[in-house]
Every structure is written in structure tokens, then in C-alpha cells.
N, C-alpha and C. Protein backbone atom coordinates (compact mmCIF):
# COMPACT_ATOMS: atom_id res chain seq x y z
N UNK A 1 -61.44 2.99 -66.68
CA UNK A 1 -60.32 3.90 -66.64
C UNK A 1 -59.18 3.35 -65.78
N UNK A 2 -59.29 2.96 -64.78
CA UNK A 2 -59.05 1.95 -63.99
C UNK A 2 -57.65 0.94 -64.39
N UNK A 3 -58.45 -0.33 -65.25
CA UNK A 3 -57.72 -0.93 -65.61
C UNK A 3 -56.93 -0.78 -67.47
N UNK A 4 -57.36 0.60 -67.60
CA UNK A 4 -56.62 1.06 -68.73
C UNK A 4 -55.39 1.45 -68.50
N UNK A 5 -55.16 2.23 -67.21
CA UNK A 5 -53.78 2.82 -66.33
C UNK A 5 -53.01 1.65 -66.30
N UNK A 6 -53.89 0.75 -65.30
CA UNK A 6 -52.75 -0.51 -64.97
C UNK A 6 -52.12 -0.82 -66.39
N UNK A 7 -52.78 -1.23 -67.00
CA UNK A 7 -52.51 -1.69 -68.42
C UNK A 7 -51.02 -1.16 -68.98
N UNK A 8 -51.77 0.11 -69.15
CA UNK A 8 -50.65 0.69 -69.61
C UNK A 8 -49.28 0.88 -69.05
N UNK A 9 -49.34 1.14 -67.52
CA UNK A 9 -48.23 1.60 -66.44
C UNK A 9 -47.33 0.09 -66.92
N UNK A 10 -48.22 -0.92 -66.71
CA UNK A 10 -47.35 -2.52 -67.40
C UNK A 10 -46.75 -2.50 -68.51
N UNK A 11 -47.81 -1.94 -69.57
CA UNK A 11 -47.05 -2.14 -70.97
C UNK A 11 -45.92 -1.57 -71.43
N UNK A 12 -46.21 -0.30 -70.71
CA UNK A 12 -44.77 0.61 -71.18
C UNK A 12 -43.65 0.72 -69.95
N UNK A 13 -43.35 -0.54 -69.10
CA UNK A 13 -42.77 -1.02 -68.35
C UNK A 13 -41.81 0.13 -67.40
N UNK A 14 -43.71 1.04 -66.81
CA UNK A 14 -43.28 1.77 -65.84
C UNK A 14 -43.33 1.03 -64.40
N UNK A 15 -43.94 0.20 -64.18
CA UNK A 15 -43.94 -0.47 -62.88
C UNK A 15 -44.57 -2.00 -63.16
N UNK A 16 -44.02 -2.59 -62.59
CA UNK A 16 -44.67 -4.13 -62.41
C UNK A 16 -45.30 -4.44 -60.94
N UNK A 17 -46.28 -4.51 -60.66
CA UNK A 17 -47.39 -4.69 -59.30
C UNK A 17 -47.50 -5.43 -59.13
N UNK A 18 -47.55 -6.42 -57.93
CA UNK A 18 -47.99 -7.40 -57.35
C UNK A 18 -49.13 -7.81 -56.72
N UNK A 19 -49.81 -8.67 -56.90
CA UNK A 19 -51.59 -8.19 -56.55
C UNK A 19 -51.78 -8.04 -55.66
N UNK A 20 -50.84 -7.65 -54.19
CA UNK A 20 -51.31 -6.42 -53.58
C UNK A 20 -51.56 -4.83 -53.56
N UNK A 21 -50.30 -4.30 -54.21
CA UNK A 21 -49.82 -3.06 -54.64
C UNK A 21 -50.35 -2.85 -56.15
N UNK A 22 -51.22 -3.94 -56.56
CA UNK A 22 -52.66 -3.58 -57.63
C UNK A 22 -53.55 -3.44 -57.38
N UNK A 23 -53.98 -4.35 -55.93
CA UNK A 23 -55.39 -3.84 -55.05
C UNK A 23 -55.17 -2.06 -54.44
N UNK A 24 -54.28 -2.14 -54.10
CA UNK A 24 -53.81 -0.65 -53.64
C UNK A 24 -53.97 0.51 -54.76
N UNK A 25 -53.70 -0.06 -55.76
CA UNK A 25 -53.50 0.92 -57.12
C UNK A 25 -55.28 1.40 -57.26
N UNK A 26 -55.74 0.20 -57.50
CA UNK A 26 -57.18 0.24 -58.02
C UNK A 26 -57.75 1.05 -57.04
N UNK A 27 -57.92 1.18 -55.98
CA UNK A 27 -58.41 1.77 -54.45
C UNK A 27 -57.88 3.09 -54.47
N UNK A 28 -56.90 3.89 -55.19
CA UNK A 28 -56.37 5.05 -55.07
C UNK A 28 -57.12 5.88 -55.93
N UNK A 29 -56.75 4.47 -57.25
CA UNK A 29 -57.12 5.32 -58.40
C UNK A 29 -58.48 5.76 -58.38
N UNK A 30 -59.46 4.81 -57.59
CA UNK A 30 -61.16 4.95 -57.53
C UNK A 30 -61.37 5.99 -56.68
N UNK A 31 -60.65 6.19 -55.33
CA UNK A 31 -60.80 7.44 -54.62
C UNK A 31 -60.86 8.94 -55.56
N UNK A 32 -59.47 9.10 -56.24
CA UNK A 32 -59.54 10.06 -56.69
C UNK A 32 -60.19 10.26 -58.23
N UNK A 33 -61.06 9.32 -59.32
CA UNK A 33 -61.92 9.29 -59.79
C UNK A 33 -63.22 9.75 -59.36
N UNK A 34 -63.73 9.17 -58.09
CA UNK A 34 -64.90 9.35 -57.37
C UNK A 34 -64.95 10.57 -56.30
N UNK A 35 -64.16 11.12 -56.34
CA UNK A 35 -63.95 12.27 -54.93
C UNK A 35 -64.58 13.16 -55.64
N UNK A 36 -65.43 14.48 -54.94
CA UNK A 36 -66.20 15.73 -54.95
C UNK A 36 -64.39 16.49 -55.63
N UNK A 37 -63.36 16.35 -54.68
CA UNK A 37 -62.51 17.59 -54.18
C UNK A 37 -61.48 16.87 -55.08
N UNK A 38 -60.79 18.24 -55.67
CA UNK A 38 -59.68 17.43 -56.27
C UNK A 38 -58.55 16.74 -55.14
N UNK A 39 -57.69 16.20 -56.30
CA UNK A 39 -56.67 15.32 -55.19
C UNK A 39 -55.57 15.90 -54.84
N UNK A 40 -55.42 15.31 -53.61
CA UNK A 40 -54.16 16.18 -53.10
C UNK A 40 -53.06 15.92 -53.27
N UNK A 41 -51.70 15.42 -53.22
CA UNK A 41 -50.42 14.75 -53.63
C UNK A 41 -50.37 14.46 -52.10
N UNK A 42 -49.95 13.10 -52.01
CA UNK A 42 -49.46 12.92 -50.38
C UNK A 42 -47.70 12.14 -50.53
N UNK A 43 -46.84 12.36 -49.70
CA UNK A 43 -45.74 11.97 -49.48
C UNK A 43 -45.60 11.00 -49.00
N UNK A 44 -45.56 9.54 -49.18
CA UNK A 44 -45.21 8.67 -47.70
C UNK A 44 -43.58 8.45 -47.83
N UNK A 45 -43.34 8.81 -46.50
CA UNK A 45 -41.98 8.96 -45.80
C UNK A 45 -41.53 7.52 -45.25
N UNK A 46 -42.46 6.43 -45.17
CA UNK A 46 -42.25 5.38 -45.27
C UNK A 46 -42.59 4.37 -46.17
N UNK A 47 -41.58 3.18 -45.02
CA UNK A 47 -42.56 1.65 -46.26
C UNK A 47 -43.14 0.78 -45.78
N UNK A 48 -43.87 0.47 -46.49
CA UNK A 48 -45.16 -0.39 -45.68
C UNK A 48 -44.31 -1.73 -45.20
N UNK A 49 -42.95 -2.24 -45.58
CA UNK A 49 -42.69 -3.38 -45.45
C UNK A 49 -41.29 -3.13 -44.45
């Protein structure tokens, strides 16, 4: 499911990732796949860079 998103988010040239901010992607997306609780929406007010 995973790498069907990425896939797609690429193909239909909603975002282009860099294989950090794809390691990041994959790690989000698995949290909220695998979580008991649904997900929450979080804001970040900053940037990592």
C-alpha cells in the first residue's frame, strides 16, 4: 500500500521526494496503517531545513 501511494503521488506529479522525504513518507505512512487509533492531522509550523 505503501509503495502504491508513492507511486502514484509521482505519477500524477503531486510531489517529487527525495530519498529522504521518501524514508519519511514510508515511516508515516506505516505508522498510520499499523496504529490501533485512528490518525490525527498534525501541523508542522516549521522546516526541518
Amino acid at each position: 500500500m505503501v509503495k502504491m501511494a508513492l507511486d502514484k503521488l509521482k505519477s500524477e506529479g503531486v510531489v517529487d521526494l527525495d530519498e529522504e522525504r521518501k524514508a519519511a513518507m514510508v515511516s508515516n505512512l506505516l505508522v498510520v496503517l499499523c496504529g490501533e487509533d485512528n490518525a490525527q492531522p498534525v501541523v508542522n509550523t516549521s522546516s526541518l531545513y
